[in-house]
Structures are given as structure tokens and as C-alpha cells.
Protein backbone atom coordinates (compact mmCIF):
# COMPACT_ATOMS: atom_id res chain seq x y z
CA UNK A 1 177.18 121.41 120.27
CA UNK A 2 176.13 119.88 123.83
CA UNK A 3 173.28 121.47 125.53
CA UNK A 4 173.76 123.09 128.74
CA UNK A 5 172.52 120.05 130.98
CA UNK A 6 174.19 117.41 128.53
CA UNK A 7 173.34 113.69 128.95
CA UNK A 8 176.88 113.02 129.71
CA UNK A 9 177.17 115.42 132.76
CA UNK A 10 176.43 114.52 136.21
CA UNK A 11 174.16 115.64 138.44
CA UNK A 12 173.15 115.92 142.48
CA UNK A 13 169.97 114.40 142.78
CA UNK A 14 169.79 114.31 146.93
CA UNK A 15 172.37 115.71 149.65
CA UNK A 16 171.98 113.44 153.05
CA UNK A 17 173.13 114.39 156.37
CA UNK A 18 173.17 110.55 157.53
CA UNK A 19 175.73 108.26 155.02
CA UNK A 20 173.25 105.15 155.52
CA UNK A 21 169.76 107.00 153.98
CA UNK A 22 172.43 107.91 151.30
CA UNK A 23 173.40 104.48 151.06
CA UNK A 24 169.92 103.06 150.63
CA UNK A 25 168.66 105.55 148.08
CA UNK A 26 171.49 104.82 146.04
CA UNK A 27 170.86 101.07 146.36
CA UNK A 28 167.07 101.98 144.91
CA UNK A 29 168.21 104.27 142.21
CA UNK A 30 171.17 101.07 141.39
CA UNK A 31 168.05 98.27 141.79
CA UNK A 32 166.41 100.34 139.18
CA UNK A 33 169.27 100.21 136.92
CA UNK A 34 170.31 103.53 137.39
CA UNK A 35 174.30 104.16 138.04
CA UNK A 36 175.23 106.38 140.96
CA UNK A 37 177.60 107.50 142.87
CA UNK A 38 177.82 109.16 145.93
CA UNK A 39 180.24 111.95 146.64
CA UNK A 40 181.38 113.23 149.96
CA UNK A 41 179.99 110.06 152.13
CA UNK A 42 183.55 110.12 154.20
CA UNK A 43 183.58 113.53 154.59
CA UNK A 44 180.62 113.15 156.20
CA UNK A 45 181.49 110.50 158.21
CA UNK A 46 184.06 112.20 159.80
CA UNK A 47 181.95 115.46 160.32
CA UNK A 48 178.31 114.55 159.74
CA UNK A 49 176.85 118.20 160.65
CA UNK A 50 179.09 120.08 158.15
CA UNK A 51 179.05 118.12 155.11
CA UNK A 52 176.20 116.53 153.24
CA UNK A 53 176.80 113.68 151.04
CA UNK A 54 175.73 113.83 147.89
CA UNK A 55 173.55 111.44 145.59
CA UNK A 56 175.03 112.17 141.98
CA UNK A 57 173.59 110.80 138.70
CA UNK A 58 174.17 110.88 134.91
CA UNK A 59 172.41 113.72 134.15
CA UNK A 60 169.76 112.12 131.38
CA UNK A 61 168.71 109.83 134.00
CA UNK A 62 168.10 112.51 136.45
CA UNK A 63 164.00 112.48 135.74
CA UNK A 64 163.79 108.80 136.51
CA UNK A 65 166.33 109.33 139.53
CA UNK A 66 164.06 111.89 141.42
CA UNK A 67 160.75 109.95 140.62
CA UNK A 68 162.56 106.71 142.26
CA UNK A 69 163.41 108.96 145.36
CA UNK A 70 160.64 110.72 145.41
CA UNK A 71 158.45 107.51 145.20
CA UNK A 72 160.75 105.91 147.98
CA UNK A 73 159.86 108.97 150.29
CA UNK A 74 156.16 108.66 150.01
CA UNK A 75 156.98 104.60 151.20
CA UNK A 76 158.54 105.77 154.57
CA UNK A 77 156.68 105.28 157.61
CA UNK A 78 155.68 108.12 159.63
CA UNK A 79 158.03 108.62 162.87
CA UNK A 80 156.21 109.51 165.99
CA UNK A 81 154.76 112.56 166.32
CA UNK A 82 153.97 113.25 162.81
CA UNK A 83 150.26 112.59 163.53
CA UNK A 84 150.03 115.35 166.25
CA UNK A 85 148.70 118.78 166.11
């Protein structure tokens, strides 16, 4: 018998207000080799404050997944006013 969080289910890794950050963390979790899809992207085109889209991936490569993401996050560059008190 499966366990609850089976290898062969899916699950939501990230939920993005804006479809293009969506877009390019699924392109790093894809350049990695890891499949994803996103779910709700035109949704959230069409009403971008209401629905999130959401990053989904197999759920044994969900480890790997978050460390990719969470490694791309550290990368960004601070936006203005970050650095003030």
C-alpha cells in the first residue's frame, strides 16, 4: 500500500501572483530536470489578484524542487529599499 505522500502524487511547490516569476521558476526546476507543471496560470491572467498560480511537482521530487527555488530566491537582487531602516 502507497504511503500518504506517494511518489506518484503531485504536489504545489510555489503559488505566484505574477504568471512570468511562475514561468521562470518552472523553467529552473525543468533546467534541472525536474517536470512541472503549472496550474491556474490563465486564471490568473485574467484576474491576477484573486488567483495564484500554482507551481506543481511529482511529489518525490518535491525536496529537490524547493531547494532549486529556494536557492533561486537567495540569487535575486535586492529591489530598492530593502537596504533601509
Amino acid at each position: 500500500m502507497d504511503s500518504p505522500q506517494s511518489s506518484s502524487e503531485f504536489v504545489t511547490v510555489a503559488k505566484f501572483l505574477d504568471p512570468a516569476e511562475a514561468q521562470m521558476a518552472a523553467g529552473a526546476l525543468e533546467s534541472e530536470g525536474i517536470e512541472c507543471f503549472l496550474q491556474g496560470e490563465n486564471a490568473n491572467t485574467i484576474v491576477p489578484m484573486v488567483f495564484r498560480t500554482k507551481l506543481v511537482v511529482n511529489g518525490s521530487d518535491e525536496a529537490a524542487a524547493r531547494e532549486i527555488l529556494d536557492a533561486a530566491e537567495a540569487m535575486e537582487p535586492a529591489t530598492e529599499g530593502d537596504d533601509e531602516a
